[in-house]
C-alpha atoms as a PDB file:
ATOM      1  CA  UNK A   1      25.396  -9.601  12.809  1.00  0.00           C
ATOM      2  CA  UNK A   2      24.149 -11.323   9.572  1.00  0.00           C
ATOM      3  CA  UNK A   3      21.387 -11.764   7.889  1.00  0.00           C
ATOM      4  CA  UNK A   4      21.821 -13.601   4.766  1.00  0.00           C
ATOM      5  CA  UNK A   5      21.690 -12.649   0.964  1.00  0.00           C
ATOM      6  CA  UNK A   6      19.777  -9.505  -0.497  1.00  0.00           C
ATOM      7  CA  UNK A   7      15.894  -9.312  -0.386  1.00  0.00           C
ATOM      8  CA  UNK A   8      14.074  -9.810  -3.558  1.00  0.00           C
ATOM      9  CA  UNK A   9      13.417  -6.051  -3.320  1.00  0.00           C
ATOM     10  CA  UNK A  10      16.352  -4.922  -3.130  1.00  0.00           C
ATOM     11  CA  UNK A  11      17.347  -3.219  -6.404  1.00  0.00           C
ATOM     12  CA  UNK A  12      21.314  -3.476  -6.997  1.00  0.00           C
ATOM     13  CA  UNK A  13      22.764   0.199  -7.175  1.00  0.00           C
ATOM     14  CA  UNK A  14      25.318   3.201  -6.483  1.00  0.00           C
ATOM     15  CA  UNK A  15      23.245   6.101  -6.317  1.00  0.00           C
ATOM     16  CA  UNK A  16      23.594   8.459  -3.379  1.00  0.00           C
ATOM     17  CA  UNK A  17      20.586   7.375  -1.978  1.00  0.00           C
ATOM     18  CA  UNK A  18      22.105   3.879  -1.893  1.00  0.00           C
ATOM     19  CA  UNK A  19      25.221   4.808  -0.217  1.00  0.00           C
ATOM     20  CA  UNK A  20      22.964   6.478   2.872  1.00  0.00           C
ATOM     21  CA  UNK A  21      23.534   4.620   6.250  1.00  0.00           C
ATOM     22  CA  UNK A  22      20.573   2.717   6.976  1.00  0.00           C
ATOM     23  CA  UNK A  23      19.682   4.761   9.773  1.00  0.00           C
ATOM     24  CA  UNK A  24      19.253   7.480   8.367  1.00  0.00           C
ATOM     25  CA  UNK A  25      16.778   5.961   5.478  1.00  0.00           C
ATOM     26  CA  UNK A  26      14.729   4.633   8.016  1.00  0.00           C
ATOM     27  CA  UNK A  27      14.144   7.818  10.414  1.00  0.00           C
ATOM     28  CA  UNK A  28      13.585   9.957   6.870  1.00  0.00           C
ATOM     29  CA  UNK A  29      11.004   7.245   5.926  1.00  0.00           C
ATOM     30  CA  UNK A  30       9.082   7.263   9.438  1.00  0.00           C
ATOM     31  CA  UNK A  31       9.566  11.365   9.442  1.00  0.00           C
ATOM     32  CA  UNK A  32       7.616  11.374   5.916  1.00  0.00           C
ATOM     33  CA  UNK A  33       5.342   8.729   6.663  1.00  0.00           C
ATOM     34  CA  UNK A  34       4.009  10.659   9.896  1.00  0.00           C
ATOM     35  CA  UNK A  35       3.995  14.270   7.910  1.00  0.00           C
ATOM     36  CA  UNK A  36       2.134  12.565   5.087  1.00  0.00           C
ATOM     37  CA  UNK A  37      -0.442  11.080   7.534  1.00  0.00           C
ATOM     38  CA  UNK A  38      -0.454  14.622   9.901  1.00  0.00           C
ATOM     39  CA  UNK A  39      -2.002  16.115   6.285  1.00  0.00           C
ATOM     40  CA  UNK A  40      -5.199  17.476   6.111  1.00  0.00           C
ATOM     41  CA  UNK A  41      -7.091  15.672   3.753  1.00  0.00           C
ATOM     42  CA  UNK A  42      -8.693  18.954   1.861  1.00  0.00           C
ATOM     43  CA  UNK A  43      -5.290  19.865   0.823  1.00  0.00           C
ATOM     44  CA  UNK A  44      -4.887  17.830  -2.284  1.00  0.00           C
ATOM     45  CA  UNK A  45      -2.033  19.773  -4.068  1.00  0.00           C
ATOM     46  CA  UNK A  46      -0.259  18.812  -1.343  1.00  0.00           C
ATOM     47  CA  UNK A  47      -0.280  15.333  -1.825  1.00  0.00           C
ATOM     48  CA  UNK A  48       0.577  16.097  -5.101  1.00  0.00           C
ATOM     49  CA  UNK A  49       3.547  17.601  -3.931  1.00  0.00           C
ATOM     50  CA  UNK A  50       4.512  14.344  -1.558  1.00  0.00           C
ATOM     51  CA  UNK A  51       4.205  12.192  -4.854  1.00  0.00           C
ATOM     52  CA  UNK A  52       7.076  14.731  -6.648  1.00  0.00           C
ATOM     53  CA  UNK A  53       9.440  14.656  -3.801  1.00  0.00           C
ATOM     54  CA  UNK A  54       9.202  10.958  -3.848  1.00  0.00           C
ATOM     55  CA  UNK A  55       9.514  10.725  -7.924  1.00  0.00           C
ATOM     56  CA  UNK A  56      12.448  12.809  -7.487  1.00  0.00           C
ATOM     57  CA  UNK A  57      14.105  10.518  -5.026  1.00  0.00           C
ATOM     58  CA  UNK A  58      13.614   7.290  -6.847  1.00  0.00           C
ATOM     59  CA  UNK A  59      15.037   9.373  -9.780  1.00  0.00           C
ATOM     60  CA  UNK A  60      18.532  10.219  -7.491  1.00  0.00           C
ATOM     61  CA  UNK A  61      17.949   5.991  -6.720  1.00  0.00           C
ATOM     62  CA  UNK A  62      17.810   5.452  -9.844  1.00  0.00           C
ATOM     63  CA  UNK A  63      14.681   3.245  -9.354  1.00  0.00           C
ATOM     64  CA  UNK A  64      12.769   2.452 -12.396  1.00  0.00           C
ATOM     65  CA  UNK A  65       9.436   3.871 -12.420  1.00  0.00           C
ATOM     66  CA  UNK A  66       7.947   0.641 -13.928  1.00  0.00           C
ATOM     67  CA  UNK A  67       9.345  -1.257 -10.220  1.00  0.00           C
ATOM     68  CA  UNK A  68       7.932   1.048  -8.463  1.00  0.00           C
ATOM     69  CA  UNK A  69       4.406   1.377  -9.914  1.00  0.00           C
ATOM     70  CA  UNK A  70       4.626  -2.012 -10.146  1.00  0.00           C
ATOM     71  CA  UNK A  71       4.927  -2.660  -6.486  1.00  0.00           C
ATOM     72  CA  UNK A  72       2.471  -0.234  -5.430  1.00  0.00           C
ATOM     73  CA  UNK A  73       0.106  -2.763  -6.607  1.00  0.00           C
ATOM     74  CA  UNK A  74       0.434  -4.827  -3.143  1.00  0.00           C
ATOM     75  CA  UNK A  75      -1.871  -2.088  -1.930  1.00  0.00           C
ATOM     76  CA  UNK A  76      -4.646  -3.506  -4.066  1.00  0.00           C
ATOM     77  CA  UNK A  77      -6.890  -4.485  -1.332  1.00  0.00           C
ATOM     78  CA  UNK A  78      -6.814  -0.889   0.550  1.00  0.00           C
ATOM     79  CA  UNK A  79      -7.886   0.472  -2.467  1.00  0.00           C
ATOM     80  CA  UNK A  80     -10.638  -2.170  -2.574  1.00  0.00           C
ATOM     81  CA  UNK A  81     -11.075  -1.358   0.920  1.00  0.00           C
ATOM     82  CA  UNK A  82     -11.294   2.819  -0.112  1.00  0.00           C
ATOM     83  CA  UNK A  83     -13.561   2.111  -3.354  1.00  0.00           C
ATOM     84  CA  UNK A  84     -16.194   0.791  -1.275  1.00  0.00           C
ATOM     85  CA  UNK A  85     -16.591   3.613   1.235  1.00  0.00           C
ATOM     86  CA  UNK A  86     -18.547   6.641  -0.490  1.00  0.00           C
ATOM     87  CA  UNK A  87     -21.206   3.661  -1.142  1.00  0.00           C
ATOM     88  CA  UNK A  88     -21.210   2.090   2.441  1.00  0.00           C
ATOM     89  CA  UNK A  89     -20.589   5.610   4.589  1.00  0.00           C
ATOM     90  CA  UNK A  90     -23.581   7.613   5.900  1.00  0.00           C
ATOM     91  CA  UNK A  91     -24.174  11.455   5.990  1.00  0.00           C
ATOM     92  CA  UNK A  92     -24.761  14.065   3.260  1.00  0.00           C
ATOM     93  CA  UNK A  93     -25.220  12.121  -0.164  1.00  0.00           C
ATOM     94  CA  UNK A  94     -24.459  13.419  -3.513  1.00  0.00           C
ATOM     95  CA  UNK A  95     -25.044  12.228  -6.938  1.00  0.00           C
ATOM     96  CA  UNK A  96     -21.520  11.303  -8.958  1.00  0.00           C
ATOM     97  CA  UNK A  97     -22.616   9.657 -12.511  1.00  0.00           C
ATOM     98  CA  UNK A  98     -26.148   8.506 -11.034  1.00  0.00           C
ATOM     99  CA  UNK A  99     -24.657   6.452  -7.985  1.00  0.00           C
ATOM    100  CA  UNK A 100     -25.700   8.756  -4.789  1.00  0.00           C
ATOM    101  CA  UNK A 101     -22.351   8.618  -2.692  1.00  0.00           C
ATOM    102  CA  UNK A 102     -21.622   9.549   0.762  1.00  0.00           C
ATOM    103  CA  UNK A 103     -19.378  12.847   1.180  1.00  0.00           C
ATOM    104  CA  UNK A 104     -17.787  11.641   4.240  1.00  0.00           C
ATOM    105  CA  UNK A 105     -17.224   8.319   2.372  1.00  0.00           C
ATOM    106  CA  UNK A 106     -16.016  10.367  -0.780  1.00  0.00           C
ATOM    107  CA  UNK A 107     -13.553  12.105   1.422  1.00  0.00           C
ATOM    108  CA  UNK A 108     -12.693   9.125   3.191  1.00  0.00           C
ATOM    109  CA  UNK A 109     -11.593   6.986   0.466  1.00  0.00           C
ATOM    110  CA  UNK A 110      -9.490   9.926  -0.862  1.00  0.00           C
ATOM    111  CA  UNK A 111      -7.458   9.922   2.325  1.00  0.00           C
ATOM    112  CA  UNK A 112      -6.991   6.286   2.435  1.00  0.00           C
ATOM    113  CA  UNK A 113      -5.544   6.059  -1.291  1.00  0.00           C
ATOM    114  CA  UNK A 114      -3.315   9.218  -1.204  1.00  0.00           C
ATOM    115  CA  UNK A 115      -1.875   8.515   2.327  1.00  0.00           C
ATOM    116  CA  UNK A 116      -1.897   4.765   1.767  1.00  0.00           C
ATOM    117  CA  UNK A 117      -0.005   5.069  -1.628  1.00  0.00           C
ATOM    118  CA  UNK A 118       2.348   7.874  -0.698  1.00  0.00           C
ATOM    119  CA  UNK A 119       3.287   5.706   2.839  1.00  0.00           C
ATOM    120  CA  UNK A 120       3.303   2.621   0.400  1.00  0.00           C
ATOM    121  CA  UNK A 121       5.899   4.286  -2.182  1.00  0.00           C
ATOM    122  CA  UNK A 122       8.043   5.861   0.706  1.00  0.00           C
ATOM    123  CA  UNK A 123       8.764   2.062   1.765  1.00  0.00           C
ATOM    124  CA  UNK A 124       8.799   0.479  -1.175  1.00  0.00           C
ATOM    125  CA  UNK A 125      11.962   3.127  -1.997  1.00  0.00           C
ATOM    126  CA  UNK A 126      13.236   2.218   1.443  1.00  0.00           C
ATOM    127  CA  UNK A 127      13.442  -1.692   0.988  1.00  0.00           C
ATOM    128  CA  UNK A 128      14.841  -1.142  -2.526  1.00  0.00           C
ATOM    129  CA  UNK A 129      17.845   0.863  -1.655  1.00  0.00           C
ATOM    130  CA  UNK A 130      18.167  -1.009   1.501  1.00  0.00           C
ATOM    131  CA  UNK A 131      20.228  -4.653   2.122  1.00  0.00           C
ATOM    132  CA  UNK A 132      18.250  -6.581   4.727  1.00  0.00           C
ATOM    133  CA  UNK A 133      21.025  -7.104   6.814  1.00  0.00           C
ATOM    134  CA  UNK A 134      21.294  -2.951   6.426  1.00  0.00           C
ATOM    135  CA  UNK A 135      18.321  -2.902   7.805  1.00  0.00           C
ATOM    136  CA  UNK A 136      18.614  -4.459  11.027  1.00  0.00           C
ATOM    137  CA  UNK A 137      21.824  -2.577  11.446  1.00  0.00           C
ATOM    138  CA  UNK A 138      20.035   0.722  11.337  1.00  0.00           C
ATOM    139  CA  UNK A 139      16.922  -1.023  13.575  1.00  0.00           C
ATOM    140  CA  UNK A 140      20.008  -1.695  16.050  1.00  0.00           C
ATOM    141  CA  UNK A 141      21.365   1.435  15.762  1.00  0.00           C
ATOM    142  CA  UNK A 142      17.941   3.704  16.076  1.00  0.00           C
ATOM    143  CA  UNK A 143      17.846   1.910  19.767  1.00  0.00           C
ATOM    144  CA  UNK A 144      15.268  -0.577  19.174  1.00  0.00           C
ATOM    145  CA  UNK A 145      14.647  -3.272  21.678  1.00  0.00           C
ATOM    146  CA  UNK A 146      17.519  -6.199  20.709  1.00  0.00           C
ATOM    147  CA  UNK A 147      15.465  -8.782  21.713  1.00  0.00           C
ATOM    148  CA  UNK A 148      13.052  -7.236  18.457  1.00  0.00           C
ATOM    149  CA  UNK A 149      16.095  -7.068  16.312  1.00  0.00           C
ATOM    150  CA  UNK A 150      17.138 -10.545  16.948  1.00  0.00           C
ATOM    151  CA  UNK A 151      13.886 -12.027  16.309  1.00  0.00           C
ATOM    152  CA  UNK A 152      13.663 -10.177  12.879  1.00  0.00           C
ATOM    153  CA  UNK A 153      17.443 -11.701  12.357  1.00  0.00           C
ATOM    154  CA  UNK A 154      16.356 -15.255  12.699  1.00  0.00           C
ATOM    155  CA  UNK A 155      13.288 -14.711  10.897  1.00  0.00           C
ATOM    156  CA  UNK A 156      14.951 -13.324   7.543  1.00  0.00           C
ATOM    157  CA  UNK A 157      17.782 -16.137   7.928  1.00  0.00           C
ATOM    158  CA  UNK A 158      16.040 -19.318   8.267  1.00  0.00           C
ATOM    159  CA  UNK A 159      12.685 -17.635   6.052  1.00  0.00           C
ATOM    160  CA  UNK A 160      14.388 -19.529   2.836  1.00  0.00           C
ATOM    161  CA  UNK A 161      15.113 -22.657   4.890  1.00  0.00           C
ATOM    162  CA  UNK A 162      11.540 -23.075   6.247  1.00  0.00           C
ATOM    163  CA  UNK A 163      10.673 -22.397   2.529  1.00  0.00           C
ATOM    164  CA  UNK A 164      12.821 -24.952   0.811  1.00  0.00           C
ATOM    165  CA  UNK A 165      11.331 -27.477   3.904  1.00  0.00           C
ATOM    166  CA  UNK A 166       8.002 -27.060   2.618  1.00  0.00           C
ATOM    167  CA  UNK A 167       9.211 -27.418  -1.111  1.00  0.00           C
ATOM    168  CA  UNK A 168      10.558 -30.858  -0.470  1.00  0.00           C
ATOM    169  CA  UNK A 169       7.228 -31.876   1.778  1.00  0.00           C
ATOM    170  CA  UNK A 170       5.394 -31.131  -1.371  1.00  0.00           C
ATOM    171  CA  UNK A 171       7.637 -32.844  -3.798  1.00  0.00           C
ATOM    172  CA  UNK A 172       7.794 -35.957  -1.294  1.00  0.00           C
ATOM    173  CA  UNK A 173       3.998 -35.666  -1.552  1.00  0.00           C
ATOM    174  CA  UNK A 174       3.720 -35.549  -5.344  1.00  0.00           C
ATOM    175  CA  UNK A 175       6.329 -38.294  -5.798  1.00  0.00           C
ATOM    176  CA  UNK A 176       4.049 -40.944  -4.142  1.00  0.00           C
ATOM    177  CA  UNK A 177       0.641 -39.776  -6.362  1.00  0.00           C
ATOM    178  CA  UNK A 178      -0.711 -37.009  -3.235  1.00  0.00           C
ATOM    179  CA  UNK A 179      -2.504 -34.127  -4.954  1.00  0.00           C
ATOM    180  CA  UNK A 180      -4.659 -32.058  -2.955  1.00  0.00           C
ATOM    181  CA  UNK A 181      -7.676 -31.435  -4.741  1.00  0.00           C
ATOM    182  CA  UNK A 182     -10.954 -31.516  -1.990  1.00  0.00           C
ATOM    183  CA  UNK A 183     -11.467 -31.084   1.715  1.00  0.00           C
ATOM    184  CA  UNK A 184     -10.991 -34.706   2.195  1.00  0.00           C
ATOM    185  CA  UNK A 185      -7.359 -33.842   1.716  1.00  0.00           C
ATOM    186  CA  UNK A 186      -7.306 -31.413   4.078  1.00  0.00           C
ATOM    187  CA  UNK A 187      -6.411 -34.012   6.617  1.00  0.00           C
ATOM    188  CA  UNK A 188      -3.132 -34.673   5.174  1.00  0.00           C
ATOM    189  CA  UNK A 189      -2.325 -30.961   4.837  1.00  0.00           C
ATOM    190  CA  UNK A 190      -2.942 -30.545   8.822  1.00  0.00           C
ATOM    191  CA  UNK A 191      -0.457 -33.199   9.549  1.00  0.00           C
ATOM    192  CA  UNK A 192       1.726 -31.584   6.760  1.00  0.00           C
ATOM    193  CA  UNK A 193       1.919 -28.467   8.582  1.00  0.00           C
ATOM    194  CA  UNK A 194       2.386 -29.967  11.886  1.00  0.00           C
ATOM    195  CA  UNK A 195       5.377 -32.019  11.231  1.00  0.00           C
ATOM    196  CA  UNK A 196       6.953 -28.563   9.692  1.00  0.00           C
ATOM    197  CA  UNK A 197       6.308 -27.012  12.529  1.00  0.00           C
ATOM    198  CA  UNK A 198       8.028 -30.077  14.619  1.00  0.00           C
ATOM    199  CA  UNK A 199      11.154 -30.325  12.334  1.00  0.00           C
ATOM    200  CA  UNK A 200      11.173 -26.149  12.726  1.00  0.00           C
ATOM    201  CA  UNK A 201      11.025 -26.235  16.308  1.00  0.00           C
ATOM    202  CA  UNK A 202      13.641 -28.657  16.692  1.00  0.00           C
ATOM    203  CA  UNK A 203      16.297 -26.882  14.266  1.00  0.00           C
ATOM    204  CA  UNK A 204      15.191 -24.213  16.219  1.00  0.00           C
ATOM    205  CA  UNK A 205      16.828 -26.111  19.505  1.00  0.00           C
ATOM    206  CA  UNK A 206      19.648 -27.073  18.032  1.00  0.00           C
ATOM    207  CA  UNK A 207      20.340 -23.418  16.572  1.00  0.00           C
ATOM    208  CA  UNK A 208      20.328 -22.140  19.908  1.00  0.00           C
ATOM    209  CA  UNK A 209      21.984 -24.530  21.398  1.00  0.00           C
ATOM    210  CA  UNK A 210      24.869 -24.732  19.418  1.00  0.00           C
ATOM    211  CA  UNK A 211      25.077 -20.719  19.617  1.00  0.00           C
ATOM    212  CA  UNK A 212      25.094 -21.378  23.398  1.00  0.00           C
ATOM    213  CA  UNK A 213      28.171 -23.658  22.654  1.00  0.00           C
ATOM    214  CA  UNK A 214      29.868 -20.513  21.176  1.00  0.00           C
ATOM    215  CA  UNK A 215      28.963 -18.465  23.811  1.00  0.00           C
ATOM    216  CA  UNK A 216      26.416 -16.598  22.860  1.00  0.00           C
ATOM    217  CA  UNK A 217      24.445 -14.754  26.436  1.00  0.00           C
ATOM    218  CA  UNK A 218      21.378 -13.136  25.309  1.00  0.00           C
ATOM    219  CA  UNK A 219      22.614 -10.895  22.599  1.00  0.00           C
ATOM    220  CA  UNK A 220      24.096 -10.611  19.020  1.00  0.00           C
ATOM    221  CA  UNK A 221      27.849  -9.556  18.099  1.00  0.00           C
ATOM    222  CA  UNK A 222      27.825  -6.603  16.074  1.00  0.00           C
ATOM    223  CA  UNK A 223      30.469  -6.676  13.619  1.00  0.00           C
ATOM    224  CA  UNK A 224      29.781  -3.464  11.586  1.00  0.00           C
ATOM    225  CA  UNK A 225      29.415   0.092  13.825  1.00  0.00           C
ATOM    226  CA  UNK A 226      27.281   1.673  11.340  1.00  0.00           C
ATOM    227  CA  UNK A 227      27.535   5.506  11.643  1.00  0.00           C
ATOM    228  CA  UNK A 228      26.537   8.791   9.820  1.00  0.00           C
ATOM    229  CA  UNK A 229      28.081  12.257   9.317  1.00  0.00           C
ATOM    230  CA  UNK A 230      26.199  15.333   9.736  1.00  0.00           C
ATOM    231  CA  UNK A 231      26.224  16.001   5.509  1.00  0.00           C
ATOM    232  CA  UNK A 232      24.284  12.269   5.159  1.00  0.00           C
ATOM    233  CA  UNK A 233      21.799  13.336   8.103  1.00  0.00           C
ATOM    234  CA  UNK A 234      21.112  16.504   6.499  1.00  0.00           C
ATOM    235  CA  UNK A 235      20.753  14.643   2.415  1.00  0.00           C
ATOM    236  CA  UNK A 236      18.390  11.895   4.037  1.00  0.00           C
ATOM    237  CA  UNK A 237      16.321  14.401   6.003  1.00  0.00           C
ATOM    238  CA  UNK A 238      16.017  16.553   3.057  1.00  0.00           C
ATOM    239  CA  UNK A 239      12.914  14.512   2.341  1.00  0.00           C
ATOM    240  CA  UNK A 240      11.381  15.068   5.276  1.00  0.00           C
ATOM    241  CA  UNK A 241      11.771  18.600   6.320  1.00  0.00           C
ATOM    242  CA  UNK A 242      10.531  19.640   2.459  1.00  0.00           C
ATOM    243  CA  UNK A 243       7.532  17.694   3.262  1.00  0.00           C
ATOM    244  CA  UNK A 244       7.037  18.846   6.604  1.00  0.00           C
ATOM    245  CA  UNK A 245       6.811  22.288   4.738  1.00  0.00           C
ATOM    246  CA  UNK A 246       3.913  21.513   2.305  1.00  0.00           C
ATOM    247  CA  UNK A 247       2.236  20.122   5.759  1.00  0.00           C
ATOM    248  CA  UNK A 248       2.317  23.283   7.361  1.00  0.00           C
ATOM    249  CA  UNK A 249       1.429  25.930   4.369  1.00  0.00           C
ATOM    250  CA  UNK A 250      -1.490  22.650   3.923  1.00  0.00           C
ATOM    251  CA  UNK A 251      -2.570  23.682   7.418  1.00  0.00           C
ATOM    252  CA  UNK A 252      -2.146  27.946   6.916  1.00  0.00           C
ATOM    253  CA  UNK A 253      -4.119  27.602   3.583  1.00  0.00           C
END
């Protein structure tokens, strides 16, 4: 089971973090990502807490802090999304540098940006110490639904060559004086997109039918038998189970 060359953000290393089977990345991940969100919100030294464990494993990941920050920054429009609540949220109003604010909506956006940007930084460590193709091994071997794996297959492997389709569309277009710059255009950009969509759906057909020729019955080879000792469970849990700590003392304070 294949799926093609390394994600953009992937980040090429040998760190012990790297060397974890997939599997066990991805149930640590989800395990954080639910103890983060199971947080009360009051306990802010808490969350400060999350953001250490997580500095300390893209330190063992050897992640550079400057990738990481700098990816964080996809969750731009939550924060957008956060900034605007104190002002839009009703209840008890206070007054923060002249602007009355909503508590509720003060509280609410502080939620929103510390889960939001620890869950964003737990994944963001996740897809760079993890291979694609890693990852739908450890999808596979966590028991989800094949039919979901599959799909995700396909959709990583022929990503690039629905990509480079559209990139030679758009050259075609340019090379006979098209330049889209109005909504009369638009017209031409409609029938753009539907003959991709034709040419897709008929590679599509003749994917499947010549993995039909090679026998293939509803369900993908696997090559690699990814598995885990006990010692890598316990390393990529570590994570976890310290966070699910700080939780509960969050919830006894």
């Amino acid at each position: 089971m294949g799926a093609g060359h390394a994600h953009k953000l992937y980040v090429h290393g040998h760190s012990p973090v790297h060397a974890l089977p997939p599997h066990t990345k991805l149930a640590a991940t989800l395990a954080f990502v639910v103890v983060v969100v199971s947080t009360p919100r009051e306990a802010m030294w808490a969350f400060a807490l999350y953001a250490v464990l997580l500095a300390v494993v893209a330190h063992r990941a050897r992640v550079p802090a400057g990738v990481l920050l700098g990816r964080l920054l996809i969750e731009i429009p939550f924060v957008a999304f956060a900034v605007l609540m104190p002002f839009v949220a009703e209840g008890e109003r206070v007054d923060v540098l002249g602007l009355s604010l909503s508590v509720d909506g003060l509280w609410g956006a502080w939620n929103v940006l510390a889960k939001g940007t620890l869950g964003v930084a737990a994944s963001v460590l996740l897809a760079s110490t993890t291979g694609l193709r890693e990852l739908l091994l450890g999808l596979q071997r966590l028991k989800l639904p094949p039919l979901l794996v599959q799909i995700a297959s396909f959709m990583i492997r022929y990503g690039d060559v629905i990509t480079d389709e559209m990139r030679r569309m758009r050259i075609a277009r340019e090379s006979r004086g098209f330049e889209a710059s109005g909504v009369r255009h638009w017209g031409v950009l409609a029938k753009s997109a539907g003959a991709l969509f034709i040419r897709s759906y008929e590679r599509g057909e003749r994917v499947h039918l010549a993995m039909v020729s090679r026998g293939y019955a509803g369900s993908m080879p696997v090559i690699d038998e990814v598995t885990a000792s006990r010692a890598q469970w316990s390393y990529a849990l570590a994570l976890p189970f310290a966070a699910l700590a700080v939780c509960l003392l969050g919830w006894t304070l």
